[in-house]
N, C-alpha and C. Protein backbone atom coordinates (compact mmCIF):
# COMPACT_ATOMS: atom_id res chain seq x y z
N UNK A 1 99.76 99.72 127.31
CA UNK A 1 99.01 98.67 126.65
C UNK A 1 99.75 97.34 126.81
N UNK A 2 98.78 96.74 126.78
CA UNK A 2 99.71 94.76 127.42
C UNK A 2 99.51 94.39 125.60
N UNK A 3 101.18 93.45 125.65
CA UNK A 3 102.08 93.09 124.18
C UNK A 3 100.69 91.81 124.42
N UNK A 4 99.54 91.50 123.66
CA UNK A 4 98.95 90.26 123.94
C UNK A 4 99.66 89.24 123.16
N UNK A 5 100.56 89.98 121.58
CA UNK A 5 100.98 89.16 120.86
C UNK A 5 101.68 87.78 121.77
N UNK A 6 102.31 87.67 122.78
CA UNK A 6 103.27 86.77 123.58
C UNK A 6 102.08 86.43 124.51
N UNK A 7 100.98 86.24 124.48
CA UNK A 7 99.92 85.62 125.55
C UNK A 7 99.43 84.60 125.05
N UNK A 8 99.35 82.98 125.84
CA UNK A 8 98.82 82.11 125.10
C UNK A 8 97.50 82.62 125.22
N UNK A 9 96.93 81.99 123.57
CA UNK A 9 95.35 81.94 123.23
C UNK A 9 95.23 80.83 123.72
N UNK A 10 93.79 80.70 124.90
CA UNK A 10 93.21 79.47 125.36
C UNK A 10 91.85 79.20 124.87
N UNK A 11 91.46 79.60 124.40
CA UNK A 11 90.06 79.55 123.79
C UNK A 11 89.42 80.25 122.59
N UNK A 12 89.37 79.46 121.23
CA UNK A 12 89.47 80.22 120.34
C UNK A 12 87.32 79.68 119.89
N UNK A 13 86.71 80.63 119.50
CA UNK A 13 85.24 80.03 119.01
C UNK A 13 85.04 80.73 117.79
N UNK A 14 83.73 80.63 117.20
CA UNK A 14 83.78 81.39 115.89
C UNK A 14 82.08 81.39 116.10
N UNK A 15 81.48 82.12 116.06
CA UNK A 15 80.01 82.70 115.44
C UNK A 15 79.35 83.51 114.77
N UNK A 16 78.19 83.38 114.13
CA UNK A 16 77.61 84.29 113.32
C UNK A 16 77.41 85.69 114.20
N UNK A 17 77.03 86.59 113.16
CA UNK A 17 77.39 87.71 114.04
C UNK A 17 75.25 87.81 114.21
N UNK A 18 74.58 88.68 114.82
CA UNK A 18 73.54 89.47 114.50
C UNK A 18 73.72 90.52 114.47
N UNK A 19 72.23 91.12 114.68
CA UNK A 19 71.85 92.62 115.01
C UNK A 19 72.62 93.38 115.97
N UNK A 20 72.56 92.01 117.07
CA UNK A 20 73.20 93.34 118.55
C UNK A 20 74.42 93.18 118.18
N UNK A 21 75.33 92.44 117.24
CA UNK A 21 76.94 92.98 116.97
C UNK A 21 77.34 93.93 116.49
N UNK A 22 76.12 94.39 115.53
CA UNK A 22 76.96 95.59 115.08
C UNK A 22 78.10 96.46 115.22
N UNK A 23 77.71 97.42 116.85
CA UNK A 23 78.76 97.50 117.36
C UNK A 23 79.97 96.87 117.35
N UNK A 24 80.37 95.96 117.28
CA UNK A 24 81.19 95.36 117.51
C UNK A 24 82.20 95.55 116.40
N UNK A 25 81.25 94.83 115.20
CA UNK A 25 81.51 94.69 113.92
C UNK A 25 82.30 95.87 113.38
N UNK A 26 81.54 97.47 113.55
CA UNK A 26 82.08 98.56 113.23
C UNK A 26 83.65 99.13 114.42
N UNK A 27 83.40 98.69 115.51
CA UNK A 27 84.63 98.57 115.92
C UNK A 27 85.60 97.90 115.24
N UNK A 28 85.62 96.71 115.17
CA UNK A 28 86.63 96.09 114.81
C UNK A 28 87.37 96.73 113.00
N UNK A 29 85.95 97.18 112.10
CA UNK A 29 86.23 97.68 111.38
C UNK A 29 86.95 99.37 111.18
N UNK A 30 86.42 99.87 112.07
CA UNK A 30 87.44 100.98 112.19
C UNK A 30 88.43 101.26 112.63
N UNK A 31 88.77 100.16 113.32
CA UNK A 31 90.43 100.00 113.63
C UNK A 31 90.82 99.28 113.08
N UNK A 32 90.54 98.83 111.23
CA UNK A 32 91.08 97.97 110.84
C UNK A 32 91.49 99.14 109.58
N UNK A 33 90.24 99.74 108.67
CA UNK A 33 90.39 100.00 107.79
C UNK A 33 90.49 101.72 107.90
N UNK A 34 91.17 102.23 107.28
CA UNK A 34 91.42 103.77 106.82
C UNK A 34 89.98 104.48 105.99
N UNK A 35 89.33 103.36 105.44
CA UNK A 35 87.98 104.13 105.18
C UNK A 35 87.00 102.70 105.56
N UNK A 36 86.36 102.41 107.08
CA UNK A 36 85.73 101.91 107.14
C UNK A 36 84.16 101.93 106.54
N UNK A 37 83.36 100.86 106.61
CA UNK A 37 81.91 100.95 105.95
C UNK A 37 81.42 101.53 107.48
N UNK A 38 80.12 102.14 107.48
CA UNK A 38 79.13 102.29 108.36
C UNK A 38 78.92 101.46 108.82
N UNK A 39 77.87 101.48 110.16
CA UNK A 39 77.35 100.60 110.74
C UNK A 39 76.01 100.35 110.44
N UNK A 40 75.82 101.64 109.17
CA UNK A 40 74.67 101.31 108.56
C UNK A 40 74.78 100.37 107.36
N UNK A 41 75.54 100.18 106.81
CA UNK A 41 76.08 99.05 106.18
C UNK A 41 75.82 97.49 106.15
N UNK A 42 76.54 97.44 107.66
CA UNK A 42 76.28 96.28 108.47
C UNK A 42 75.18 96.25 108.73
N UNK A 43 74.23 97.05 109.14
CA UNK A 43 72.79 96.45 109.81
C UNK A 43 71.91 95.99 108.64
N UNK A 44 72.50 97.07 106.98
CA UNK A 44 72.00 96.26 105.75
C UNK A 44 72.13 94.83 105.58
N UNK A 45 72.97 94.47 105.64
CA UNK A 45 73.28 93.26 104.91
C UNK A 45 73.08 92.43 106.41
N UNK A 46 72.91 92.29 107.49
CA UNK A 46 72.37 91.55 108.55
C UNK A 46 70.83 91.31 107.94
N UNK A 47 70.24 92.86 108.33
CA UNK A 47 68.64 92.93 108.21
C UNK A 47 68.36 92.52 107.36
N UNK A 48 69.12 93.34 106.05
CA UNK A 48 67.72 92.55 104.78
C UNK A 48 68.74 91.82 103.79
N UNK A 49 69.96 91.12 103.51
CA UNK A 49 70.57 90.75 102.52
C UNK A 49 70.55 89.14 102.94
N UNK A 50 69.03 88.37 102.33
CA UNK A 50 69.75 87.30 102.49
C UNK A 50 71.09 86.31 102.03
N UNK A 51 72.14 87.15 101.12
CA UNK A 51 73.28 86.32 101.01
C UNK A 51 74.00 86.60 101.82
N UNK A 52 74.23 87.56 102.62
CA UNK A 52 75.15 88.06 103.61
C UNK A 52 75.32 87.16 104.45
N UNK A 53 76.18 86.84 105.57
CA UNK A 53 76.44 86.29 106.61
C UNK A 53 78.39 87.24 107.28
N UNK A 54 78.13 87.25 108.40
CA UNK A 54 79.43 87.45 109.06
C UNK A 54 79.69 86.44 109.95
N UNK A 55 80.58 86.27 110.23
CA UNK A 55 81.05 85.81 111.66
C UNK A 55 82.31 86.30 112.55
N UNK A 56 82.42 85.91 113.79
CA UNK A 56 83.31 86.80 114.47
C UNK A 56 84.38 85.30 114.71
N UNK A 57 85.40 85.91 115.32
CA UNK A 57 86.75 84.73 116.03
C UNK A 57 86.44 85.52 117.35
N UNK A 58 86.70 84.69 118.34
CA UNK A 58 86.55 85.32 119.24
C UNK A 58 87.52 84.37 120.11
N UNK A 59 88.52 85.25 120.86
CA UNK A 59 89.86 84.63 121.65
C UNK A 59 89.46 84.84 123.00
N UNK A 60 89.43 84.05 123.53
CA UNK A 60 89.29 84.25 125.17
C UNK A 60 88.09 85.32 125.17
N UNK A 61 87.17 84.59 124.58
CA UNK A 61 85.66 85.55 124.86
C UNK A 61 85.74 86.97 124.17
N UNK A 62 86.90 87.31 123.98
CA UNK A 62 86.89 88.93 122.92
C UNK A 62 86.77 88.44 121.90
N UNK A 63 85.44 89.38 121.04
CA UNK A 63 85.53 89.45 120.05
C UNK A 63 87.33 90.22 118.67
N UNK A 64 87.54 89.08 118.51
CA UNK A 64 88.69 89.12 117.97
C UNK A 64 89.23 90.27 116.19
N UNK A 65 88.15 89.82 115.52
CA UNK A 65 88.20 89.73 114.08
C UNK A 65 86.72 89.49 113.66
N UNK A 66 86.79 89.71 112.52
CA UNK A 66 85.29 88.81 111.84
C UNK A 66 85.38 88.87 110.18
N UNK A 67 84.80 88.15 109.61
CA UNK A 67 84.64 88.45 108.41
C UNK A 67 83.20 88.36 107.79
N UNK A 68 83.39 88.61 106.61
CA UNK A 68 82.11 89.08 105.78
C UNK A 68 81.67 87.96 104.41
N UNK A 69 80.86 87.63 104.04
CA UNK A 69 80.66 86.83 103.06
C UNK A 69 79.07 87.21 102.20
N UNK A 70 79.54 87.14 101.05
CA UNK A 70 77.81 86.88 100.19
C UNK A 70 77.82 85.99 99.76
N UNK A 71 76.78 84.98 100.18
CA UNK A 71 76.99 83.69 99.35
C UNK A 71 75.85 83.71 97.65
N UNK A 72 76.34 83.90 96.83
CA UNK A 72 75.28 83.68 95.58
C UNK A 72 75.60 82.86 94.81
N UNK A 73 74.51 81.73 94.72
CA UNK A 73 74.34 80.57 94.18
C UNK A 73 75.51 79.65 94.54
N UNK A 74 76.62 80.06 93.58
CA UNK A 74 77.78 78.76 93.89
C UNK A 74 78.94 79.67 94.14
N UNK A 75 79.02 81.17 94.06
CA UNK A 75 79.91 81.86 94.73
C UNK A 75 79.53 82.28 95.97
N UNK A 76 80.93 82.08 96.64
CA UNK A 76 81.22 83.16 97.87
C UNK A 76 81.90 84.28 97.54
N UNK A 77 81.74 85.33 98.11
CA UNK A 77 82.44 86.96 97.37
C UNK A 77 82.72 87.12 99.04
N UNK A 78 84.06 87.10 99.57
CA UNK A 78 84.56 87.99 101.28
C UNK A 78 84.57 89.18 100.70
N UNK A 79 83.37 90.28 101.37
CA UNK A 79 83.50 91.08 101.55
C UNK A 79 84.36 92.13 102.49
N UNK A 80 84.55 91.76 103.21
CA UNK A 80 85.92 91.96 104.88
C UNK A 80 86.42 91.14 105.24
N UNK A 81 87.23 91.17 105.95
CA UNK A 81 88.20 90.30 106.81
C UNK A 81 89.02 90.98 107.46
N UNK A 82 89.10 91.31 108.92
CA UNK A 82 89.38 92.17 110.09
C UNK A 82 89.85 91.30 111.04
N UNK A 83 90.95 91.90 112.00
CA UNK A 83 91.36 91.31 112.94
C UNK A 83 92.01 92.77 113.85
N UNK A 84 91.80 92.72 115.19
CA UNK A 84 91.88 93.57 115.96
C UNK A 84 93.72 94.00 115.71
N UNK A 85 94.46 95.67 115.73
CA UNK A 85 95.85 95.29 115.68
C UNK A 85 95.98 94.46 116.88
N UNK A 86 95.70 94.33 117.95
CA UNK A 86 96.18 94.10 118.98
C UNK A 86 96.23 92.34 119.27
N UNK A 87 95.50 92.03 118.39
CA UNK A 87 95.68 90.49 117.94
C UNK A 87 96.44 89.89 117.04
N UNK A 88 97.02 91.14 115.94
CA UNK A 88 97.64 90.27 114.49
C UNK A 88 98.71 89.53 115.04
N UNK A 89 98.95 89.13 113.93
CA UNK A 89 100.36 87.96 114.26
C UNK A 89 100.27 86.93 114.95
N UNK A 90 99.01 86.35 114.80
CA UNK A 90 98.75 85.10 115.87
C UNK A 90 98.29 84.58 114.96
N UNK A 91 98.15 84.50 113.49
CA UNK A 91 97.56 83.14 112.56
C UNK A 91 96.02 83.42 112.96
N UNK A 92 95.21 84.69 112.85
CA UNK A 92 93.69 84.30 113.54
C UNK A 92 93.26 84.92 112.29
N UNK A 93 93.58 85.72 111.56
CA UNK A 93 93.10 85.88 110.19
C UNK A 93 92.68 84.43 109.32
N UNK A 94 94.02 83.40 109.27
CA UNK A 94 94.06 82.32 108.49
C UNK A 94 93.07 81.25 109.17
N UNK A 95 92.86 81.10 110.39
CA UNK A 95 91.93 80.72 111.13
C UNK A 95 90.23 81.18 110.28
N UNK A 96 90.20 82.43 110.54
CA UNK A 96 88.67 83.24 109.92
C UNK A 96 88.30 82.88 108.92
N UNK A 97 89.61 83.05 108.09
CA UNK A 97 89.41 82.72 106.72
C UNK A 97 89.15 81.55 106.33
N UNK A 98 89.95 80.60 106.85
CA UNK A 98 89.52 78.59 106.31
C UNK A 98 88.04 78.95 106.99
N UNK A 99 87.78 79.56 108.49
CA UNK A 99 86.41 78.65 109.08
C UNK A 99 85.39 79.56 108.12
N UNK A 100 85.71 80.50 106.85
CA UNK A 100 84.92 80.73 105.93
C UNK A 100 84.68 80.56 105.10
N UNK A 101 85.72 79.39 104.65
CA UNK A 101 85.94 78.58 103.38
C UNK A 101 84.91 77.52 103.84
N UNK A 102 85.12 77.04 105.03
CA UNK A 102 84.02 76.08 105.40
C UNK A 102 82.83 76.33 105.08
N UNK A 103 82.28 77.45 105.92
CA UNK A 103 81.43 77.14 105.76
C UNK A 103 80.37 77.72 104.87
N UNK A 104 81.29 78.27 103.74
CA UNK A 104 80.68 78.77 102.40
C UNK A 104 80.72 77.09 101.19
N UNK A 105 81.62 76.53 101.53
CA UNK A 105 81.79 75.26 101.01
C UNK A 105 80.27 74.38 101.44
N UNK A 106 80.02 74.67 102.87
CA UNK A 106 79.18 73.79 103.08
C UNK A 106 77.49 74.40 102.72
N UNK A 107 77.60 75.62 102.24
CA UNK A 107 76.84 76.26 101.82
C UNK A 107 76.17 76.10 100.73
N UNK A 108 77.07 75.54 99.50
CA UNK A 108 77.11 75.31 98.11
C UNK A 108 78.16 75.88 97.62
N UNK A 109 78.44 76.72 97.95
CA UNK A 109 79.41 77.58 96.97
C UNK A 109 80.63 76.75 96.98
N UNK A 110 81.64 76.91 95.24
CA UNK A 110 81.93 76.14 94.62
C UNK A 110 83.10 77.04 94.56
N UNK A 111 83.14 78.36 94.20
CA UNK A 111 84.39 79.22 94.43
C UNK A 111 84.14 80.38 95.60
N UNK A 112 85.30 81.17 95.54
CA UNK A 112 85.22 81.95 96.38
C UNK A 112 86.59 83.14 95.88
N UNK A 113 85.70 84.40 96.24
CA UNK A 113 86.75 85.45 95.44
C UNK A 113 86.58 86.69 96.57
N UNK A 114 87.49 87.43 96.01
CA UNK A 114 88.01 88.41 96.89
C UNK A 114 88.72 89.69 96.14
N UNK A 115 89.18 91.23 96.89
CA UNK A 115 89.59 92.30 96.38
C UNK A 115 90.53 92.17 97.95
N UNK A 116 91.60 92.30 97.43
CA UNK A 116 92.97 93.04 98.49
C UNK A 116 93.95 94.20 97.65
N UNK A 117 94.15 94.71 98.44
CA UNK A 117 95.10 96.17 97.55
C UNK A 117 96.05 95.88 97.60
N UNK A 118 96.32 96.23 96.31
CA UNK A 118 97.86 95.80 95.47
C UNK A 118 98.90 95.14 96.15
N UNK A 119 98.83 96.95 97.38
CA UNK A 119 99.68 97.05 98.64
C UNK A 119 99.70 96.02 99.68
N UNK A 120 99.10 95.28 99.86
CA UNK A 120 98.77 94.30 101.22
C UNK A 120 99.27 93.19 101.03
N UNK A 121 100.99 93.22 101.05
CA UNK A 121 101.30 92.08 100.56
C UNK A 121 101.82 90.96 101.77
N UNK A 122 101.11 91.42 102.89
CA UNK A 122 100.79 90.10 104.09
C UNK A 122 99.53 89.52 103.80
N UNK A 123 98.28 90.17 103.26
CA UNK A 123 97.64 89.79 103.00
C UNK A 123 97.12 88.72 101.53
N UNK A 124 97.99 89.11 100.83
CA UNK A 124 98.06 88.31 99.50
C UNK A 124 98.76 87.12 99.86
N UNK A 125 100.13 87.49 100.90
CA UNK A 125 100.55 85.83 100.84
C UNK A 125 99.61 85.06 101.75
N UNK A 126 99.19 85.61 102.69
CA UNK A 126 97.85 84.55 103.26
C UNK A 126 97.23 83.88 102.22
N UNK A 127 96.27 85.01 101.61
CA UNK A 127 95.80 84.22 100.40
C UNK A 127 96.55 82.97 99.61
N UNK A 128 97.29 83.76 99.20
CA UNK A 128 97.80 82.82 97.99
C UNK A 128 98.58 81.19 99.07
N UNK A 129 98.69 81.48 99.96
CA UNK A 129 98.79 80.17 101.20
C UNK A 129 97.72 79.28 100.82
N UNK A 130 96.83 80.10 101.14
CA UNK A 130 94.91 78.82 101.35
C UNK A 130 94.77 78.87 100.02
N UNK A 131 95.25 79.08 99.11
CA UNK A 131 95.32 78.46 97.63
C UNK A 131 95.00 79.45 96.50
N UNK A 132 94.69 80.73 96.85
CA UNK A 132 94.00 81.82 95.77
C UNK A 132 94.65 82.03 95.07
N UNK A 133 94.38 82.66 93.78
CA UNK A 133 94.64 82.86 92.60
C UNK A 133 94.62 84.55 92.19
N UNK A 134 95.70 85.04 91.35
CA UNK A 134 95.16 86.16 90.99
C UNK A 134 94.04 85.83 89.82
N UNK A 135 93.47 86.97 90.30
CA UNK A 135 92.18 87.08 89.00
C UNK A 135 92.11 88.44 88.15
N UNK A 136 93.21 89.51 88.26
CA UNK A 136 92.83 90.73 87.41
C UNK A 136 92.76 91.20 88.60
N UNK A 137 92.79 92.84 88.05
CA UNK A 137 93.09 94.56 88.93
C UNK A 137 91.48 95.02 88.59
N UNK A 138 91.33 95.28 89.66
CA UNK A 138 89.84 96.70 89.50
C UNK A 138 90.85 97.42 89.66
N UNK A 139 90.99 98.93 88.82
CA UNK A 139 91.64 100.30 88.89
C UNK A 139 90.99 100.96 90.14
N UNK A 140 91.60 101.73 90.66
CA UNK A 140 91.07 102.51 91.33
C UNK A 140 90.21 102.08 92.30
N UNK A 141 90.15 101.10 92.70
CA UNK A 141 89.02 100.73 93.53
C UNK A 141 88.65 101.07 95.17
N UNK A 142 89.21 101.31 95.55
CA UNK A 142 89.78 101.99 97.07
C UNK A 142 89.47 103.32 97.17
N UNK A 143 88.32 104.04 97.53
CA UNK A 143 87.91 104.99 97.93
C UNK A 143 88.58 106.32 98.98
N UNK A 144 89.78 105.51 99.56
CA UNK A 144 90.69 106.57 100.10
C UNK A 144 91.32 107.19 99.68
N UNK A 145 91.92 106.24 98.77
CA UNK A 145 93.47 107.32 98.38
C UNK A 145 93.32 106.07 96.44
N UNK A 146 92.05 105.49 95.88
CA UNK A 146 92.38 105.28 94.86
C UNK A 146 93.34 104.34 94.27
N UNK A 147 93.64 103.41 95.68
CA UNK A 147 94.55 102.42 95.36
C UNK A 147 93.88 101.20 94.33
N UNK A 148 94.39 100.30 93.53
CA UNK A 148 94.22 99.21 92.80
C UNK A 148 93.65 98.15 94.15
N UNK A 149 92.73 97.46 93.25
CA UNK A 149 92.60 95.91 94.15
C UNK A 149 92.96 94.96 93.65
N UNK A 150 93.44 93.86 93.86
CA UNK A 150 93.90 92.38 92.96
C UNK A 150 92.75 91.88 93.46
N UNK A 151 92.09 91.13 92.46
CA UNK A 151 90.84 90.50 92.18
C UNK A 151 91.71 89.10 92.98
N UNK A 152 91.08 88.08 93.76
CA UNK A 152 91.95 86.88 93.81
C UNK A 152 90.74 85.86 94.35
N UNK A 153 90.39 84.63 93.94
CA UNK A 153 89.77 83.62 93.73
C UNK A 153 90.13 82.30 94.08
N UNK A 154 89.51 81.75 94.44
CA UNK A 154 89.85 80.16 95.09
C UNK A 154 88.69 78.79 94.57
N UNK A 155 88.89 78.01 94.26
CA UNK A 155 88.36 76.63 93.99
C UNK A 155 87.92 76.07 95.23
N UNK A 156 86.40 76.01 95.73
CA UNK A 156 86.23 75.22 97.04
C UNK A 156 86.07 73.93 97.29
């Protein structure tokens, strides 16, 4: 396998995802998460959820990462946030994440909240970087193994 971590990124884009991503989407998610969602999941909240929206990062034309959003009323709720292993460590998470602050900001939404496990503490300091807040534990919330989530929230 080629180290891409040491390859310059020359071209970074970001788009909504559709229908024909799916695939994609559930790739990226099953090599992200230990209990990924379906791809029936995804074709829900494409097909019929109008608060849903995803979008992908995409590095040199690969689909990179993507994340997940519901926008309702003046909240955004990230539902996912994925990045290929073979990409981490290049700042493309923190990338996903602001270009979803955007454009949930430009959406209406006024905050924006989130669930990361306890455990994910690369992922909390991202967060708590782009400004989030703890907000409280859901118990148990993690369907694998029953881990805690930290509730964490942001001002847009």
């Amino acid at each position: 396998m080629i180290d891409r971590s040491m390859e310059a990124i020359k071209n970074i884009e970001f788009r909504l995802a559709n229908l024909e991503d799916i695939p994609h989407l559930h790739h990226i998610e099953s090599r992200s998460f230990t209990a990924p969602w379906p791809e029936e999941a995804f074709y829900n909240d494409i097909a019929h959820n109008r608060f849903a929206s995803y979008v992908f990062i995409e590095v040199d034309g690969v689909k990179a990462g993507y994340c997940g959003v519901w926008i309702i009323l003046d909240e955004a709720h990230i539902t996912n946030i994925a990045v290929l292993p073979e990409y981490r460590g290049r700042k493309l998470g923190e990338k996903l994440l602001c270009k979803m602050m955007e454009l949930a900001k430009e959406a209406g939404a006024k905050t924006m909240t989130l669930e990361v496990r306890v455990s994910n503490h690369v992922a909390k300091s991202l967060y708590k970087k782009l400004g989030f807040q703890d907000g409280g534990i859901r118990r148990g919330y993690y369907t694998d193994n029953h881990e805690d989530a930290q509730v964490m929230w942001v001002n847009l």
